[in-house]
C-alpha atoms as a PDB file:
ATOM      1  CA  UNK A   1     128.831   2.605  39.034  1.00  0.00           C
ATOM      2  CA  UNK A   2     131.816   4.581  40.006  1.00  0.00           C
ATOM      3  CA  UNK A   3     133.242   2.620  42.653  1.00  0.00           C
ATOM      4  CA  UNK A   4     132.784  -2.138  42.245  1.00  0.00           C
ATOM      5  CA  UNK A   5     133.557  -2.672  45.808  1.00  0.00           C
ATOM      6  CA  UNK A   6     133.581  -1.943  49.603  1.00  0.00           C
ATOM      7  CA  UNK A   7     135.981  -3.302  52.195  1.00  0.00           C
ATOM      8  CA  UNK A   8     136.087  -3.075  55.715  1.00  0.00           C
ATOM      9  CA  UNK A   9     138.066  -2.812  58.965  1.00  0.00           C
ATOM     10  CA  UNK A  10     136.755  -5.170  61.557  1.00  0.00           C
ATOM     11  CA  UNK A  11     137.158  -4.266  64.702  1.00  0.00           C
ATOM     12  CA  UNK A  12     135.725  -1.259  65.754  1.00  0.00           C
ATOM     13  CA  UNK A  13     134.220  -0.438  62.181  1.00  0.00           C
ATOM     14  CA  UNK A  14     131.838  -3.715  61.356  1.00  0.00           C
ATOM     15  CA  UNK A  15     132.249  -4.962  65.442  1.00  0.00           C
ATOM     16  CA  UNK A  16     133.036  -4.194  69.025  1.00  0.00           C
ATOM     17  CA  UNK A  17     134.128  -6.059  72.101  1.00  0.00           C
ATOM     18  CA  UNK A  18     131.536  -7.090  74.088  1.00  0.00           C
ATOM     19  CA  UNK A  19     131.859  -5.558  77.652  1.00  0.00           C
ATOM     20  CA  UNK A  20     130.489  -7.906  79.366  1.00  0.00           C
ATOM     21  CA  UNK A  21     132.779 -10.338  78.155  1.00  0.00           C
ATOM     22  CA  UNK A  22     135.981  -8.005  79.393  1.00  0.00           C
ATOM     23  CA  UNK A  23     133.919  -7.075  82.751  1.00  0.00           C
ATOM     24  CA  UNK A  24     133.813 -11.113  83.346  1.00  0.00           C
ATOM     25  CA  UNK A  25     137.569 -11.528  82.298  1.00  0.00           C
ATOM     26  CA  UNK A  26     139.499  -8.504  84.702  1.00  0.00           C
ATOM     27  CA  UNK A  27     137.061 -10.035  87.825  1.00  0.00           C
ATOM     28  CA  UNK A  28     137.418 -13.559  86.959  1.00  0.00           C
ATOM     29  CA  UNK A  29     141.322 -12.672  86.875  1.00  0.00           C
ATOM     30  CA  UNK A  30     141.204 -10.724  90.326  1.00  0.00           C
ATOM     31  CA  UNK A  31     139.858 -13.028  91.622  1.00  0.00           C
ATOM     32  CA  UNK A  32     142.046 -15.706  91.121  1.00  0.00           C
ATOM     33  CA  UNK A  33     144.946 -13.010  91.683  1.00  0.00           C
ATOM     34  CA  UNK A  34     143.768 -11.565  95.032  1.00  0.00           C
ATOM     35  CA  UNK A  35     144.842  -7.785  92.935  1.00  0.00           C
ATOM     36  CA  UNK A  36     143.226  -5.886  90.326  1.00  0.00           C
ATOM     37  CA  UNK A  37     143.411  -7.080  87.077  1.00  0.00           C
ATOM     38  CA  UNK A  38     144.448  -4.502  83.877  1.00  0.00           C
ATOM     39  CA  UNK A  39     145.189  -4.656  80.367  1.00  0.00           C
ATOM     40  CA  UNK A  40     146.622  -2.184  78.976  1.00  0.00           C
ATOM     41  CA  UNK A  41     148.055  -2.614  75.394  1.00  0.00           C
ATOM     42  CA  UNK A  42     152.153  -2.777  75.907  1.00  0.00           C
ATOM     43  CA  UNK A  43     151.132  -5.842  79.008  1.00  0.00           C
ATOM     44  CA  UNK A  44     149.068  -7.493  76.000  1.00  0.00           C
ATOM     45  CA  UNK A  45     151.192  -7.035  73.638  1.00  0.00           C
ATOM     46  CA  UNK A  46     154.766  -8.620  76.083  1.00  0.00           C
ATOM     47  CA  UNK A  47     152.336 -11.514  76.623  1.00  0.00           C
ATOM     48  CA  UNK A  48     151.807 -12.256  73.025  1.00  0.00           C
ATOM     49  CA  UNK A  49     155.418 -11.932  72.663  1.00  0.00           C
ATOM     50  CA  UNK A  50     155.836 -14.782  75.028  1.00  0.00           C
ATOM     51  CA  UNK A  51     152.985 -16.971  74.055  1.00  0.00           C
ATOM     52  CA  UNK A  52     154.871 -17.090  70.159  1.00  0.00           C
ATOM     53  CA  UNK A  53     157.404 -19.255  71.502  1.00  0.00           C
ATOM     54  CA  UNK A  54     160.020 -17.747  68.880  1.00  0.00           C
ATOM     55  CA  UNK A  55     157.799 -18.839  66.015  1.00  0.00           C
ATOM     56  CA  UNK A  56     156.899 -16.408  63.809  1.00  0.00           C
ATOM     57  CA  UNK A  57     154.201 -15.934  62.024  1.00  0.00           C
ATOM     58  CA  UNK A  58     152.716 -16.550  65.502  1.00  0.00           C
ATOM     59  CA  UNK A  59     149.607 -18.659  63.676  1.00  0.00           C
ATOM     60  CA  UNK A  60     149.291 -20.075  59.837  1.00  0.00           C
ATOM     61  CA  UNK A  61     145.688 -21.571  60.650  1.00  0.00           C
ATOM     62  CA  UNK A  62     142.747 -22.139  63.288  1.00  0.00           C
ATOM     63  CA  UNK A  63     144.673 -24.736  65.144  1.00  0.00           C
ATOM     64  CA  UNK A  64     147.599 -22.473  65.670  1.00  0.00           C
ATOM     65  CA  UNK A  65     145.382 -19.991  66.343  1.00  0.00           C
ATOM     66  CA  UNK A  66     144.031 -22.035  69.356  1.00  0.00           C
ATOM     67  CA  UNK A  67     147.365 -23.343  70.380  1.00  0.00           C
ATOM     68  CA  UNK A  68     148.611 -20.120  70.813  1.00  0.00           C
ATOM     69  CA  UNK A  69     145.540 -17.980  72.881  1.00  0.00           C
ATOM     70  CA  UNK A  70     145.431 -21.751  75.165  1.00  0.00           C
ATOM     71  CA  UNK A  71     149.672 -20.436  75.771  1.00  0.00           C
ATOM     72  CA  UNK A  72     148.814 -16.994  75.887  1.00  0.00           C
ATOM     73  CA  UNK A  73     146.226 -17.110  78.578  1.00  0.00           C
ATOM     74  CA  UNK A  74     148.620 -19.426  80.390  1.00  0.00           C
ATOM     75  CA  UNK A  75     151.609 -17.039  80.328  1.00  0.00           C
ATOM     76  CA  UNK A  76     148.996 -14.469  81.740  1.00  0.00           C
ATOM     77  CA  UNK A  77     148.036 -15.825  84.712  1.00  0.00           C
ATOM     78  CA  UNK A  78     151.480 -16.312  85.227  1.00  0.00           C
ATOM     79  CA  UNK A  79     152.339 -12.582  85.295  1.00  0.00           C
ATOM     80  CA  UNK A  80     149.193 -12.327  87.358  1.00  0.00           C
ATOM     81  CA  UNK A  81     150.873 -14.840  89.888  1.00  0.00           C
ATOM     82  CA  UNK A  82     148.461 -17.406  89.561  1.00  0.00           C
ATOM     83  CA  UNK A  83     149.619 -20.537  89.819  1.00  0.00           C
ATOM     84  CA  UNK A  84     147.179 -23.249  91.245  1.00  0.00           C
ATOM     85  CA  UNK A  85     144.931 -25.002  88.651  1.00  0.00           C
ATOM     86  CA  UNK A  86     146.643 -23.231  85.825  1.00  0.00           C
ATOM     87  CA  UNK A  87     145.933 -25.563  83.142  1.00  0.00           C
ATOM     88  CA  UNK A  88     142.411 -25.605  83.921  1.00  0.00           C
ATOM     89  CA  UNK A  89     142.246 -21.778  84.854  1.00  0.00           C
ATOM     90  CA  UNK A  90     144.026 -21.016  81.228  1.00  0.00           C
ATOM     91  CA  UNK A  91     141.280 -23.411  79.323  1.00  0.00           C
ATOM     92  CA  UNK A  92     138.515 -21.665  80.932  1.00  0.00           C
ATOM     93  CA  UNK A  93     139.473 -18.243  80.175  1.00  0.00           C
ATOM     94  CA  UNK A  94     140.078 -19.216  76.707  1.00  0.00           C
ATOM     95  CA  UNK A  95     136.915 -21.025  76.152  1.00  0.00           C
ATOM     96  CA  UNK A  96     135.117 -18.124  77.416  1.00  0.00           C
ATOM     97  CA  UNK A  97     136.732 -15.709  75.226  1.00  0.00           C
ATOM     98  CA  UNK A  98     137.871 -16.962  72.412  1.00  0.00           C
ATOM     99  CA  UNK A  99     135.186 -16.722  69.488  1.00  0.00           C
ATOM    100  CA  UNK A 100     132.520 -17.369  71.889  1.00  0.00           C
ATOM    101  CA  UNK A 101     130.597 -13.923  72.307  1.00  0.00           C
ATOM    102  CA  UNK A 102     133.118 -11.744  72.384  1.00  0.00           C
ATOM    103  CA  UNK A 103     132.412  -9.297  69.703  1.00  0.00           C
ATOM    104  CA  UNK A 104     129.233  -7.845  68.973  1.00  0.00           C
ATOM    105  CA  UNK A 105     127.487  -5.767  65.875  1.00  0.00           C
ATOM    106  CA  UNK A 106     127.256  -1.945  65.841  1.00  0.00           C
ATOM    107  CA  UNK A 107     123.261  -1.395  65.406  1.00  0.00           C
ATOM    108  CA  UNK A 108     123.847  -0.120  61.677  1.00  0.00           C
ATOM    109  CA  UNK A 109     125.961  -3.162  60.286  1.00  0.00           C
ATOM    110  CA  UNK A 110     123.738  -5.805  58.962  1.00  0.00           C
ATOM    111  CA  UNK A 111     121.680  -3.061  57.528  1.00  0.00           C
ATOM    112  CA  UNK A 112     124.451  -1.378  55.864  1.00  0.00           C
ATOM    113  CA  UNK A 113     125.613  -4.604  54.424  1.00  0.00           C
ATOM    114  CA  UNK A 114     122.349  -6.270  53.652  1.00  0.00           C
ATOM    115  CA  UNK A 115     122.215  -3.091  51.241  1.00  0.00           C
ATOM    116  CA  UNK A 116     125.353  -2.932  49.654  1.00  0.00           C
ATOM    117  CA  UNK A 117     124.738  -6.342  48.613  1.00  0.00           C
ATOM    118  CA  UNK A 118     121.861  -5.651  47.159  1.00  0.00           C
ATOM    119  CA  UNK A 119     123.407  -2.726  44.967  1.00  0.00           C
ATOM    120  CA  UNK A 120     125.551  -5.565  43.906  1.00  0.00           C
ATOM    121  CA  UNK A 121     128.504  -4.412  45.255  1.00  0.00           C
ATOM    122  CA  UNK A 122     131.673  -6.844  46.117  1.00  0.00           C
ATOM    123  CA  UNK A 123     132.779  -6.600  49.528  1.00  0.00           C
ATOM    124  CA  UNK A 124     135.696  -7.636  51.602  1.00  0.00           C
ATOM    125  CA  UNK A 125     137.502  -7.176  55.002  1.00  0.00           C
ATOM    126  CA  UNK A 126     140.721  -6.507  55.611  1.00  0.00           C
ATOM    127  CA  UNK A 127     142.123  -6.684  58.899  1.00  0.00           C
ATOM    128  CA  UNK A 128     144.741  -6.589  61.427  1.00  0.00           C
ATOM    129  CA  UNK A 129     144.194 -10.135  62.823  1.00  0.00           C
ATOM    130  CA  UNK A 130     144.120 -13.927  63.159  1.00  0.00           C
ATOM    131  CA  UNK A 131     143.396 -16.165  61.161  1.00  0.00           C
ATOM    132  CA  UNK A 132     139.656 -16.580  63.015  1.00  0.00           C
ATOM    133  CA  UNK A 133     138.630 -13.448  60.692  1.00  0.00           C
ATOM    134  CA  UNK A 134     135.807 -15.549  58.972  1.00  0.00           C
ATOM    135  CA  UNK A 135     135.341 -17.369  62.022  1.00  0.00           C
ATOM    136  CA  UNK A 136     134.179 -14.565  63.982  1.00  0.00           C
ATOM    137  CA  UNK A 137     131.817 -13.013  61.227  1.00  0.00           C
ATOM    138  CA  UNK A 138     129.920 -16.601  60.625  1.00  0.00           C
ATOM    139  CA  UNK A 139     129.634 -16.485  64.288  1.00  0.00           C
ATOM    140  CA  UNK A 140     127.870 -13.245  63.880  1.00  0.00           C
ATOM    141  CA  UNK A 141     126.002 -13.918  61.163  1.00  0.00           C
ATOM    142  CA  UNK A 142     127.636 -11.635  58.287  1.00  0.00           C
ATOM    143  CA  UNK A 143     130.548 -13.818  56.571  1.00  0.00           C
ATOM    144  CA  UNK A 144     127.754 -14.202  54.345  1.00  0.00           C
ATOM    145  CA  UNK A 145     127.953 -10.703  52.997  1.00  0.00           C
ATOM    146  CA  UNK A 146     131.855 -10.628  52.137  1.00  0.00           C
ATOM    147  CA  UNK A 147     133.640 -12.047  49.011  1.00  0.00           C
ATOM    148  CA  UNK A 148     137.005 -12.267  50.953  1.00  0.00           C
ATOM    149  CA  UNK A 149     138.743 -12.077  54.335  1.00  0.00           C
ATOM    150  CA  UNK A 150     142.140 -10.286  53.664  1.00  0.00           C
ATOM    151  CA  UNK A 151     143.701 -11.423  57.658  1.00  0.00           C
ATOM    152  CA  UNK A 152     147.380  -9.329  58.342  1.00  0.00           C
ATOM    153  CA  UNK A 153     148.608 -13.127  59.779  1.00  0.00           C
ATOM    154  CA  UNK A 154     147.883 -14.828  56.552  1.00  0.00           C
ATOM    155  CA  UNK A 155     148.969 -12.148  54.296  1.00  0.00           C
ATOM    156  CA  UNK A 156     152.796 -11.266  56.354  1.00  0.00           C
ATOM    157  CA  UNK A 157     151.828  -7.543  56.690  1.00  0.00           C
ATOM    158  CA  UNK A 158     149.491  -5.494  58.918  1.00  0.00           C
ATOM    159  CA  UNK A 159     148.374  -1.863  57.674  1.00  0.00           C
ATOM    160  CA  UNK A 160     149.132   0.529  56.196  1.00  0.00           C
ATOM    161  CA  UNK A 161     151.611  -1.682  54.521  1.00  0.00           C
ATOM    162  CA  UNK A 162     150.316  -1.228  50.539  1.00  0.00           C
ATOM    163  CA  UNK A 163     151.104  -4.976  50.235  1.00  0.00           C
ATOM    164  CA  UNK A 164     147.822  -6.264  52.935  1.00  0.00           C
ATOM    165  CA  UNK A 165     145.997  -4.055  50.746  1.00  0.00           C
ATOM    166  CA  UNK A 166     146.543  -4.966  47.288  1.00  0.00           C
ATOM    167  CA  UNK A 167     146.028  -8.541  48.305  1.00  0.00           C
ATOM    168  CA  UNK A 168     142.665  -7.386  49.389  1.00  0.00           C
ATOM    169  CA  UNK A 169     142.146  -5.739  45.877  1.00  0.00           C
ATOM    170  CA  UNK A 170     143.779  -8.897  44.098  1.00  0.00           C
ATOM    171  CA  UNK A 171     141.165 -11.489  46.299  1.00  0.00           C
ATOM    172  CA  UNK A 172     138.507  -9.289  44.605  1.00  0.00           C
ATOM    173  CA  UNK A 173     139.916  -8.217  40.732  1.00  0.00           C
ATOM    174  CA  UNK A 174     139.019  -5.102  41.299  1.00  0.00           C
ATOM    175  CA  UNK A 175     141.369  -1.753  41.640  1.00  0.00           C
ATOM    176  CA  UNK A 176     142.118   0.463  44.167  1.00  0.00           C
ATOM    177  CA  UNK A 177     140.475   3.415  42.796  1.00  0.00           C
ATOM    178  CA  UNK A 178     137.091   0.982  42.015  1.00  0.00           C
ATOM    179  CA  UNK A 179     137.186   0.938  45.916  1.00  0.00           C
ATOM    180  CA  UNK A 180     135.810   2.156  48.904  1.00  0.00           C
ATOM    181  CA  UNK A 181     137.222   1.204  52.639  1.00  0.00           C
ATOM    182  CA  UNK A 182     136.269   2.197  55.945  1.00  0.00           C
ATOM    183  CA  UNK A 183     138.649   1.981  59.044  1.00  0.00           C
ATOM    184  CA  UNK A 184     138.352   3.002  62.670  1.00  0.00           C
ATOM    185  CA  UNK A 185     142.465   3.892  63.332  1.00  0.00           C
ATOM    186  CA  UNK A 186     143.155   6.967  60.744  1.00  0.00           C
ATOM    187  CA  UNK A 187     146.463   5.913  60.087  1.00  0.00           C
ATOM    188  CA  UNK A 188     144.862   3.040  58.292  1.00  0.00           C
ATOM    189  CA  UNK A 189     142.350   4.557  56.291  1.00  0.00           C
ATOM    190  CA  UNK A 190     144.874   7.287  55.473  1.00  0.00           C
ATOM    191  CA  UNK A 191     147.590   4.053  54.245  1.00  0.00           C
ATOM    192  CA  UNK A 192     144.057   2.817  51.913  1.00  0.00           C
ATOM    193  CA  UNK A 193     144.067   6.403  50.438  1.00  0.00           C
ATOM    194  CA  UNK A 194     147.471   6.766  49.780  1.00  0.00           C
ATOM    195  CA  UNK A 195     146.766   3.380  47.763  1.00  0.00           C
ATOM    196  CA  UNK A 196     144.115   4.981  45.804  1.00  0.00           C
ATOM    197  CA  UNK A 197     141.250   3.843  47.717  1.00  0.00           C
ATOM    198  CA  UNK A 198     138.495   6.059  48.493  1.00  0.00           C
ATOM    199  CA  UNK A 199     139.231   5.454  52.548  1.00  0.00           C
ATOM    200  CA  UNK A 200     137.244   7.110  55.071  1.00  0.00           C
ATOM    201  CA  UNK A 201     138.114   6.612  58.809  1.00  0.00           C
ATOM    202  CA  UNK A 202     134.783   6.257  60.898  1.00  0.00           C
ATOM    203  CA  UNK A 203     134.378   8.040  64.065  1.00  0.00           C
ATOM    204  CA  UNK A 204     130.828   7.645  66.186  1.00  0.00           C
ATOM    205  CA  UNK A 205     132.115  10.186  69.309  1.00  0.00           C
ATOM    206  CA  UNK A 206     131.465  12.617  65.911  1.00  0.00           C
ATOM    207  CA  UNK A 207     135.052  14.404  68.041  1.00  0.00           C
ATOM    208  CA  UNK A 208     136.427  13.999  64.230  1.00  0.00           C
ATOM    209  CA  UNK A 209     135.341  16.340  61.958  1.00  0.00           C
ATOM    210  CA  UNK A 210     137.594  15.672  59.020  1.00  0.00           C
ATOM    211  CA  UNK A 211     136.702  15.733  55.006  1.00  0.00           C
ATOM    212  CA  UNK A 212     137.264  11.624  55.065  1.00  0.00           C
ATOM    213  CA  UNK A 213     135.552  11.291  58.377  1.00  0.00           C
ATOM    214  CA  UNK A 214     131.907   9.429  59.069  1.00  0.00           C
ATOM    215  CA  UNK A 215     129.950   9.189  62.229  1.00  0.00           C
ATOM    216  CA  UNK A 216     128.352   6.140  61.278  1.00  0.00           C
ATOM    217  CA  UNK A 217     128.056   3.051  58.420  1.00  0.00           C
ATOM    218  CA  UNK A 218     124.912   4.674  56.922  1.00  0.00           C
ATOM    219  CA  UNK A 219     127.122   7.733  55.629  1.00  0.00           C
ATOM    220  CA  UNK A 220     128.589   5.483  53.784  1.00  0.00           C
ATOM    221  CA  UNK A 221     125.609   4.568  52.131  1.00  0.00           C
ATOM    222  CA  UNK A 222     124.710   8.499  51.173  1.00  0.00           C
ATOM    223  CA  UNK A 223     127.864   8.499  49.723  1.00  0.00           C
ATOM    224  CA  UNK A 224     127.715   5.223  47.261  1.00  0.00           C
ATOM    225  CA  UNK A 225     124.216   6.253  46.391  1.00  0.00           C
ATOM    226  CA  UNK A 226     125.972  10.084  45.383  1.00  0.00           C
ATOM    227  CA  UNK A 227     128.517   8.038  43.505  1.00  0.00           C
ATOM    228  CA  UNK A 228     126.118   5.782  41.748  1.00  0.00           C
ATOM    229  CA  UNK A 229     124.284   9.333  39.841  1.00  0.00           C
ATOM    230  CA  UNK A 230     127.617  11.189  39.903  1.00  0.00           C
ATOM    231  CA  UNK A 231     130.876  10.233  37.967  1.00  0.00           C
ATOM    232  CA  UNK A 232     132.850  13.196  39.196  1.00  0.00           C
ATOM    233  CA  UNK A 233     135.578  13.772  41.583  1.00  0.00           C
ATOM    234  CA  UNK A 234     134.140  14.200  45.398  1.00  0.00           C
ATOM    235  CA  UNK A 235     136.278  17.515  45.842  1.00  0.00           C
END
């Protein structure tokens, strides 16, 4: 075969939050707050500012991890002005969101993978996240499929950095141009290409219409099963 192995973005690629889980959060929030309750990404990303305490790499393993989402939810109810039964208020919203439910599996996933594996490819993930990567994919079901979990905490870089990436390819032995990866955020993809990846960046509103574009997992498939009876360059 042309290409030895597939990795993967997470979140929005392989998974996706669950709305009902972020539906339950802004009115649980509201209501404690007596005001609407938003999250926008600059408000999330000043609370995880505050939550690291100073300490950076914010997390090194799945205790840190928890330490920090128990401070994290704490400092938000905080902005939120929430103050009675914060302790307790803080606990609940992070036993009800953290790794319990909160992502779920885009319809073609298990399929995709279930077949990949079978074609004997290796597979990874690599992804801009905590050190819960594995976590969350036994909890759906799918760690099973991967041979590593390349996680941007663990490594010291986030993508497109080259080095998050070649840790990936070093976790499997295999080189970037052996490779295939799929990412949601095009910058990303584009950083795996650069690399020598062959990186597509997957878009389901199909608004995307670019030569390294997919609508869906199973293009991916038509295109490793091209590969696997054609040795030549895709252009």
């Amino acid at each position: 075969m042309k290409y030895r192995a597939v990795f993967f973005d997470r979140d929005n690629t392989l998974t996706y939050f669950n709305p009902e889980k972020e539906r339950w959060r802004d009115e649980t929030i509201a209501a404690w707050s007596g005001k609407p309750f938003e999250l926008p990404y600059d408000k999330m990303m000043k609370l995880f500012s505050q939550a690291s305490e100073g300490r950076s790499p914010w997390y090194r393993n799945l205790e840190d991890e928890k330490a920090f989402f128990r401070r994290y939810y704490r400092c938000l109810l905080q902005e939120e002005g929430v103050e009675e039964s914060l302790e307790e208020r803080a606990e609940k919203l992070f036993r009800e969101l953290w790794c319990n439910g909160d992502r779920l599996l885009f319809p073609e996933t298990r399929e995709v993978l279930e077949y990949l594996r079978g074609r004997g490819y290796k597979m990874g993930v690599i992804s801009d996240t905590s050190p819960s990567l594995e976590y969350t994919l036994e909890q759906l079901g799918i760690a099973k499929y991967f041979d590593s979990f390349t996680a941007s905490s663990l490594v010291g870089a986030g993508k497109p950095n080259p080095v998050i990436y070649q840790a990936a390819l070093d976790s499997l032995g295999v080189k970037a141009e052996e490779s295939l990866y799929v990412d949601d955020h095009p910058p990303e993809a584009e950083g795996a290409r650069a690399l020598g990846f062959t990186a597509f960046r997957i878009d389901r509103t199909g608004e995307d219409r670019g030569a390294w574009t997919i609508r869906s997992l199973t293009d991916l498939v038509r295109f490793a099963e091209n590969s696997e009876s054609y040795k030549g360059d895709r252009r």
